[in-house]
Structure formats: C-alpha cells, structure tokens
N, C-alpha and C. Protein backbone atom coordinates (compact mmCIF):
# COMPACT_ATOMS: atom_id res chain seq x y z
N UNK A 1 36.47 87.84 71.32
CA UNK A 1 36.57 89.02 70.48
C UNK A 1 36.34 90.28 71.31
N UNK A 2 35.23 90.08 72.31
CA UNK A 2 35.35 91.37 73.15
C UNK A 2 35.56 91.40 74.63
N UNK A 3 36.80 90.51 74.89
CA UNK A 3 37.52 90.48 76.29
C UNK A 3 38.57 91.36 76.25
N UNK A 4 38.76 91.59 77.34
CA UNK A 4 40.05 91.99 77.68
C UNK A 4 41.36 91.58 77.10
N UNK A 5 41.71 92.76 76.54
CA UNK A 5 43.38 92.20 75.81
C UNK A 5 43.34 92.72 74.26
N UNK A 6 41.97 92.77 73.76
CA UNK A 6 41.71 92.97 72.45
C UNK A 6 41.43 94.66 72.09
N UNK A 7 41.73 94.89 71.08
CA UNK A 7 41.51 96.38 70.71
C UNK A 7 40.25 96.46 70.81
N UNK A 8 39.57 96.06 70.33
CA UNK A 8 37.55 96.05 70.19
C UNK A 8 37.20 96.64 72.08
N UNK A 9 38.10 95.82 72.95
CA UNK A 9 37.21 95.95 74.22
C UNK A 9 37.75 97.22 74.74
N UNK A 10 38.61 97.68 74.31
CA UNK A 10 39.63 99.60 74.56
C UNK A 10 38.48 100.43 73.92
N UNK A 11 38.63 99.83 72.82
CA UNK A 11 37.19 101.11 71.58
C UNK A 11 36.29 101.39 72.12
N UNK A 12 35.45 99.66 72.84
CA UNK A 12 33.82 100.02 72.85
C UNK A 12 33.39 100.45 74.66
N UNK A 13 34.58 100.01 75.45
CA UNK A 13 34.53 100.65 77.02
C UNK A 13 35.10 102.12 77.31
N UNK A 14 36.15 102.54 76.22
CA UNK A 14 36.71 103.61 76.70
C UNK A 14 37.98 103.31 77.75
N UNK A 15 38.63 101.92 77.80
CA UNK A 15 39.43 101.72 78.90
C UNK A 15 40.91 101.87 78.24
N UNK A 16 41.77 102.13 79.37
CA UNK A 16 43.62 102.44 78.50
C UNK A 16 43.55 101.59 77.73
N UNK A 17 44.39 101.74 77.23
CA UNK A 17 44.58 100.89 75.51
C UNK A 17 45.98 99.76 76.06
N UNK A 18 46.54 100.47 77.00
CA UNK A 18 47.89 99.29 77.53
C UNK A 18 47.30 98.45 78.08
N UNK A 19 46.64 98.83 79.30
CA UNK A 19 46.16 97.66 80.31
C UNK A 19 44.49 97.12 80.60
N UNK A 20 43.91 98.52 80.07
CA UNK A 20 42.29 97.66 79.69
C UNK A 20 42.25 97.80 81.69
N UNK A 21 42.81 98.58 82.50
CA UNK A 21 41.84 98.71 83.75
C UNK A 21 41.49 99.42 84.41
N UNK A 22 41.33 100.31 83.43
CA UNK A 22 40.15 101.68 83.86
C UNK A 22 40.06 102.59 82.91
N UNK A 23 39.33 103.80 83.31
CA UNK A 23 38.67 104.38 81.98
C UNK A 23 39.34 105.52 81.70
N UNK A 24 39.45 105.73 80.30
CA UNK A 24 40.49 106.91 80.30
C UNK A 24 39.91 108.14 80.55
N UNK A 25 38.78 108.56 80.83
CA UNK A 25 38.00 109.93 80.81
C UNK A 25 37.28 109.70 82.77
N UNK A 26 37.07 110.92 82.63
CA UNK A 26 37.22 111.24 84.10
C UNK A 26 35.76 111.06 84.51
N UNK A 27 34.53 111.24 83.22
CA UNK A 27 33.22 110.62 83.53
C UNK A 27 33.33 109.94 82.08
N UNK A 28 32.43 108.72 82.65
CA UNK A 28 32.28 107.80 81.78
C UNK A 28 31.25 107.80 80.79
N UNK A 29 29.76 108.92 81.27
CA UNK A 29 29.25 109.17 80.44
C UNK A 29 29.33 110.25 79.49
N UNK A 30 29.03 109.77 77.97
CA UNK A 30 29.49 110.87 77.26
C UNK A 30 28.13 111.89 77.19
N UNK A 31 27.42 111.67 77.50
CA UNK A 31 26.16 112.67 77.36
C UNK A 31 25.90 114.03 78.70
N UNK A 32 27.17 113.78 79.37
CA UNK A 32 27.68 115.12 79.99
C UNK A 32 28.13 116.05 79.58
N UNK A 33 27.71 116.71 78.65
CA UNK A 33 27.97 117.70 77.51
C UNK A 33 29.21 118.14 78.05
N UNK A 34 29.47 118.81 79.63
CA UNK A 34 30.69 119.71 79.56
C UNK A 34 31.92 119.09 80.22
N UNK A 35 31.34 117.61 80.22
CA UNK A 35 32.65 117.11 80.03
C UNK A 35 32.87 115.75 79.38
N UNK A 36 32.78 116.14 78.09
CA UNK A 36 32.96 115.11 77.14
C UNK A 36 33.85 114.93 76.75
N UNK A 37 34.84 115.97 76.92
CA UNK A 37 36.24 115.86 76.12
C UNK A 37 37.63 115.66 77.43
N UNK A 38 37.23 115.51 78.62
CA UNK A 38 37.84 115.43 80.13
C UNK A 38 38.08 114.62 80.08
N UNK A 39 39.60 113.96 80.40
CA UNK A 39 40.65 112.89 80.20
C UNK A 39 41.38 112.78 81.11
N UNK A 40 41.83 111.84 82.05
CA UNK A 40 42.58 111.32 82.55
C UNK A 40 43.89 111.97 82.18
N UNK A 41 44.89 112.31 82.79
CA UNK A 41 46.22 112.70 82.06
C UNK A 41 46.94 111.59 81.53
N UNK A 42 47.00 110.61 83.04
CA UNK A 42 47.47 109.36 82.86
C UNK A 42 47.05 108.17 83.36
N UNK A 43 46.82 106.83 83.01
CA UNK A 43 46.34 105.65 83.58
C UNK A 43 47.15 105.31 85.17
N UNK A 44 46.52 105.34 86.32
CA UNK A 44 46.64 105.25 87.46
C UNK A 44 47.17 103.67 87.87
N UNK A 45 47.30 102.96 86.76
CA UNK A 45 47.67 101.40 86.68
C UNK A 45 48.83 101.00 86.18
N UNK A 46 48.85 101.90 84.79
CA UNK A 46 49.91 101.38 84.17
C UNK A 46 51.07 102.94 83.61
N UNK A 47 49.90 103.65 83.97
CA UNK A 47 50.91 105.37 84.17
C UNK A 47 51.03 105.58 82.59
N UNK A 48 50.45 104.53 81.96
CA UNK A 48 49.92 105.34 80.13
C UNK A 48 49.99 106.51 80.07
N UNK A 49 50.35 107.74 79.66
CA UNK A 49 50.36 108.85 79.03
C UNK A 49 49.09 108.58 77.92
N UNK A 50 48.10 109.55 78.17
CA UNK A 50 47.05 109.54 76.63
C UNK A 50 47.04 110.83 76.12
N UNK A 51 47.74 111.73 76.46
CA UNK A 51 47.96 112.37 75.10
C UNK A 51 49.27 112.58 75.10
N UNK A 52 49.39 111.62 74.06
CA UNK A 52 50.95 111.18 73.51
C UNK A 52 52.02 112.52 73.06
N UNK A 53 51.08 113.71 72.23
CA UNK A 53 51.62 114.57 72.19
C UNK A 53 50.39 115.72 72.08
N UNK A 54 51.16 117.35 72.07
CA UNK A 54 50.06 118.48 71.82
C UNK A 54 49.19 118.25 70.91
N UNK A 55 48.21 118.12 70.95
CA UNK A 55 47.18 117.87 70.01
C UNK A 55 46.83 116.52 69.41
N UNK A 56 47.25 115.86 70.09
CA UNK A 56 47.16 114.70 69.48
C UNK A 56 45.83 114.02 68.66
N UNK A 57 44.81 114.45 69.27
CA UNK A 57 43.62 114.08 69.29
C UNK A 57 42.74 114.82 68.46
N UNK A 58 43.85 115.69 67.97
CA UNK A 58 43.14 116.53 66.54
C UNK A 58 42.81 115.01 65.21
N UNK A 59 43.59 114.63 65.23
CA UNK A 59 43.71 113.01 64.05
C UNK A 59 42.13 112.50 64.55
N UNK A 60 41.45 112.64 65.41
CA UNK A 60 40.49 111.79 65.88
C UNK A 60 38.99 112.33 65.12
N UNK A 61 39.61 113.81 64.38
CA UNK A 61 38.52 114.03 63.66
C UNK A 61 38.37 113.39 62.26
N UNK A 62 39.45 113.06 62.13
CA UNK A 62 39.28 112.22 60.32
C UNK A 62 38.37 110.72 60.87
N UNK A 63 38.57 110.17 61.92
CA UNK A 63 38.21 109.35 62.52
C UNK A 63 36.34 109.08 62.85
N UNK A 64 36.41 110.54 62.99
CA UNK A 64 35.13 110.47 63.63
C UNK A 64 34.04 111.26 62.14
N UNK A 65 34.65 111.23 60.96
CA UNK A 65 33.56 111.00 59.76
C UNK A 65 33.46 109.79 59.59
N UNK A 66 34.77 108.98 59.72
CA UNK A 66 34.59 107.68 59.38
C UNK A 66 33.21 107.11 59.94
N UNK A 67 33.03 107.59 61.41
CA UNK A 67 32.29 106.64 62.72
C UNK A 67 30.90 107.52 62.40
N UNK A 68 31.01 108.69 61.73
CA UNK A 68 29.76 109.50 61.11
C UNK A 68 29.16 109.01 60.05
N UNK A 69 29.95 108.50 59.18
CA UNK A 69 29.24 107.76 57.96
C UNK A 69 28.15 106.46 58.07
N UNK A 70 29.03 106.01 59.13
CA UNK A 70 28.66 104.59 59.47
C UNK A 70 27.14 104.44 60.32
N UNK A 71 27.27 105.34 61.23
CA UNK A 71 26.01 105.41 61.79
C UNK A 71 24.98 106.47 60.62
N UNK A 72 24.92 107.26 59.90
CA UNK A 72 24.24 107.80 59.58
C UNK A 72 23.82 106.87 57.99
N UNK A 73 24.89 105.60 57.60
CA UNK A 73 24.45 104.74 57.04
C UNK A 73 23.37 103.78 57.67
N UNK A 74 23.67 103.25 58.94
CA UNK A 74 23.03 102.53 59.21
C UNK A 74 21.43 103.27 59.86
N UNK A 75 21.44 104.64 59.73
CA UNK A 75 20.24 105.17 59.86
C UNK A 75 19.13 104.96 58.67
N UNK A 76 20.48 105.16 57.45
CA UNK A 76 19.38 105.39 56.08
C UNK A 76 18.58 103.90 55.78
N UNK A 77 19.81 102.93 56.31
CA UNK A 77 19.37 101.17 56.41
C UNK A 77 18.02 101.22 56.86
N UNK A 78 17.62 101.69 58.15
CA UNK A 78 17.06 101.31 58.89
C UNK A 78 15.63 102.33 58.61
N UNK A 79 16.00 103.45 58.22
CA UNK A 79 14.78 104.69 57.70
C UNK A 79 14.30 103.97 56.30
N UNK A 80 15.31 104.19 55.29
CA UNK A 80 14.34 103.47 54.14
C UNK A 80 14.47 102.21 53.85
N UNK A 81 14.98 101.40 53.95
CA UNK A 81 15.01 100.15 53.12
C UNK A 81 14.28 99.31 54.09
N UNK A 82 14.09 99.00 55.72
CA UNK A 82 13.18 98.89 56.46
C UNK A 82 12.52 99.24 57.01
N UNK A 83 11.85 100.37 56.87
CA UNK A 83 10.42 101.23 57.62
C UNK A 83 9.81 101.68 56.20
N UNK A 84 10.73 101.98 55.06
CA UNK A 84 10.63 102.33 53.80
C UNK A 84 10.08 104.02 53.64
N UNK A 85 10.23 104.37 54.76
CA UNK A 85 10.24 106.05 54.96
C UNK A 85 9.99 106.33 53.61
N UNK A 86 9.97 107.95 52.96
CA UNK A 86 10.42 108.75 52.07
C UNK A 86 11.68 109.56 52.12
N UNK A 87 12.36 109.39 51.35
CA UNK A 87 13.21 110.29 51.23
C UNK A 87 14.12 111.61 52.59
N UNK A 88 12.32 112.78 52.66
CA UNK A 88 12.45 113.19 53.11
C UNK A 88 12.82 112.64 54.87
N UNK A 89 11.61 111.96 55.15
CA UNK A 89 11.66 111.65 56.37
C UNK A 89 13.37 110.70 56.46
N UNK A 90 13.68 109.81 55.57
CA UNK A 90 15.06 109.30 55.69
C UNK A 90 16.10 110.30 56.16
N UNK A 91 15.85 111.65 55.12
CA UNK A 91 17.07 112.45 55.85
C UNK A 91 16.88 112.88 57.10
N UNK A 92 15.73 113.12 57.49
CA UNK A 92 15.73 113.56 59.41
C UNK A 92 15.91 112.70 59.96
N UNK A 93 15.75 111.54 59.62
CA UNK A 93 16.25 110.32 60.73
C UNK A 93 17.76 110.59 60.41
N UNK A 94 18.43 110.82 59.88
CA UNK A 94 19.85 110.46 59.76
C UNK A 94 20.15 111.86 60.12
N UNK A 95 20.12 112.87 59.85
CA UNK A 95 20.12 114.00 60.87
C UNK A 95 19.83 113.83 62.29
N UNK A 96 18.72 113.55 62.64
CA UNK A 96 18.72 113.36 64.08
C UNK A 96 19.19 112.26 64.43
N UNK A 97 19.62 111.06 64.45
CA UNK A 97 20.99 109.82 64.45
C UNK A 97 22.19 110.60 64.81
N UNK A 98 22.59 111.62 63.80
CA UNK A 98 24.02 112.23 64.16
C UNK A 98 24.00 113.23 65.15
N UNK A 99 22.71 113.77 65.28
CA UNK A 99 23.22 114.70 66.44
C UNK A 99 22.80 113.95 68.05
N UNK A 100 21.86 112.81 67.71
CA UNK A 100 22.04 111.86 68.84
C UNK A 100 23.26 111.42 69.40
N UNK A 101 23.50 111.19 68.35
CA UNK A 101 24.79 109.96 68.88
C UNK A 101 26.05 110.52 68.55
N UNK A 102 26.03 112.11 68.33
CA UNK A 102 27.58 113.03 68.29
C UNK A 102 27.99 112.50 69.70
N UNK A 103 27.98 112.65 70.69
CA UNK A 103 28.47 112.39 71.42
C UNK A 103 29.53 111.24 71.70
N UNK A 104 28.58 110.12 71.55
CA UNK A 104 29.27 109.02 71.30
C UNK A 104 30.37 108.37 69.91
N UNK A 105 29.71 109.18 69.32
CA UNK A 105 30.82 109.38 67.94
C UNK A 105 32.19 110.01 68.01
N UNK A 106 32.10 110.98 68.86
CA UNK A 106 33.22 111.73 69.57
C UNK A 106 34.14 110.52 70.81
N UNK A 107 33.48 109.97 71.36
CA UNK A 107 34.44 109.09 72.39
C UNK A 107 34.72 108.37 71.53
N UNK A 108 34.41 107.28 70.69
CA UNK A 108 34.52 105.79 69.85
C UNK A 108 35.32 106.66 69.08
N UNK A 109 35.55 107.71 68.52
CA UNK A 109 36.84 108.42 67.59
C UNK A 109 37.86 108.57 68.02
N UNK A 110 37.67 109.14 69.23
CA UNK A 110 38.93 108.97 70.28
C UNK A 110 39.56 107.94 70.63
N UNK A 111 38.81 106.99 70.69
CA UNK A 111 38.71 105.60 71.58
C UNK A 111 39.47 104.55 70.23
N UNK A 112 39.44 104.75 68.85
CA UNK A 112 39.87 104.32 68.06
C UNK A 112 41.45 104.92 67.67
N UNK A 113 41.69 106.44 68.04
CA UNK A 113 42.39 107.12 67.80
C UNK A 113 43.64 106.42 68.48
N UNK A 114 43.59 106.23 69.43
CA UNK A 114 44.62 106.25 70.92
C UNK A 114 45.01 104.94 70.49
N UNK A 115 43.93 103.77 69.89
CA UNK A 115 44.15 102.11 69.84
C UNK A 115 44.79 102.27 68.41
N UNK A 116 44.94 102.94 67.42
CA UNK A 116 45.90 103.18 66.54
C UNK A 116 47.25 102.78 66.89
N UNK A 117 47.44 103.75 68.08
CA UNK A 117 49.23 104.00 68.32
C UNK A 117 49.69 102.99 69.55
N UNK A 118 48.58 102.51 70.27
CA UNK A 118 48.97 101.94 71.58
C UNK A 118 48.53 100.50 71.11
N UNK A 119 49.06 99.42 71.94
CA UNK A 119 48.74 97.93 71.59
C UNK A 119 48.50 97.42 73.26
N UNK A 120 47.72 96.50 73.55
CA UNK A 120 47.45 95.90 75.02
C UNK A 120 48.52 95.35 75.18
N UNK A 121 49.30 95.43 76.33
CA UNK A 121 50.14 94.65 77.61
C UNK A 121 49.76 94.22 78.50
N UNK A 122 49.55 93.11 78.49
CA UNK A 122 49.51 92.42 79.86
C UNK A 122 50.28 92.98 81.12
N UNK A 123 51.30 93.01 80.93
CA UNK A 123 52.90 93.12 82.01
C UNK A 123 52.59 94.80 82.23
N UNK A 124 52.13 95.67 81.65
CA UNK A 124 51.85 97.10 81.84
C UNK A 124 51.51 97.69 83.41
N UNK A 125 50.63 96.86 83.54
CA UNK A 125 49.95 96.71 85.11
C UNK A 125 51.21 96.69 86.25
N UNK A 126 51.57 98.39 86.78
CA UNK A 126 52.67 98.46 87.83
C UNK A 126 52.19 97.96 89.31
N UNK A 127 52.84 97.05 89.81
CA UNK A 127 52.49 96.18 91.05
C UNK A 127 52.51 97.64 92.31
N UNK A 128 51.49 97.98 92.97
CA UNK A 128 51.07 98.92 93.61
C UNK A 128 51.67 98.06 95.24
C-alpha cells in the first residue's frame, strides 16, 4: 500500500506522481517557511511537467480544507474525547494543530492535487 507505484507513496513523500524518483520541490522540508511553495519545474527522470498549467495549484486550496478538517478533527479526537480537555482548551489544541502543521497541510494538498491528474508509470523513467 505504501511502495512505490501507488498514489499513497507520491502524497505522503512528495515524489513525481509519473515515476515516484525524486522529489518534486526543491527542499524537501516544508518547515522552510520561504520556500515552501519552490518546485521543481520539471522531473529530471521522467521530464514530468508539474505545473500542468498557469495556476494550476490554485485547486489545491479546496484540497487543503479537506486535509484541514481532518487534522483539526483528529486534534478535537485526541483534546477531548481522550485527554477529555474542556472545551476551551479543545479549541487551542486544534488551533495550534493547524497552525503547526499548515505547513504540511500545504505540501499533502499539493501532493494530492498533482496525484488527481497524473497516474504512476513505470516506463516514464527516460534511459539517461
């Protein structure tokens, strides 16, 4: 489920979505604030184009409430129904959850965005 070849292993590494062998962003960590949004033009393997068109990556914001809900659900999981917090304290944990992990909410949106339109190839990989 999370080898190579599968959409799951493009999402959760950040690697091309054709060939899965290397990373599409130019640093890999996203907690480099000023360059979080720095992309590869094109995969150096399989010569992928990732931004398919102008703006493409605007779509990645409907994407990334989705990936906002989810973690700031699994905050409220984890604030009240197992630590059994109050209320209040539930919402700062889930406030501070999202602005933790904006970052990474921002790549995995992207990273879902791109695996929308693109599917893994094996054969993608140009013999160098």
């Amino acid at each position: 489920m999370f080898k190579k070849g599968s959409k799951l292993y493009s999402i959760l590494t950040g690697s091309c979505p054709k060939c899965h062998m290397e990373s599409m962003y130019k640093v890999q960590n996203p907690y480099l604030i000023g360059s979080i949004f720095e992309m590869n033009e094109r995969c150096s393997h399989c010569k992928t184009k990732y931004k398919i068109e102008p703006s493409f990556f605007y779509g990645a914001m409907y994407v990334s409430y989705a990936v906002g809900i989810a973690f700031a659900t699994a905050a409220f999981v984890i604030a009240f129904l197992i630590f059994e917090a109050s209320l209040l304290h539930t919402f700062i944990s889930i406030v501070i959850t999202l602005i933790v992990f904006l970052p990474v909410i921002i790549r995995l949106s992207r990273n879902i965005w791109i695996n929308i339109f693109m599917n893994y190839d094996p054969k993608a990989v140009v013999e160098s």
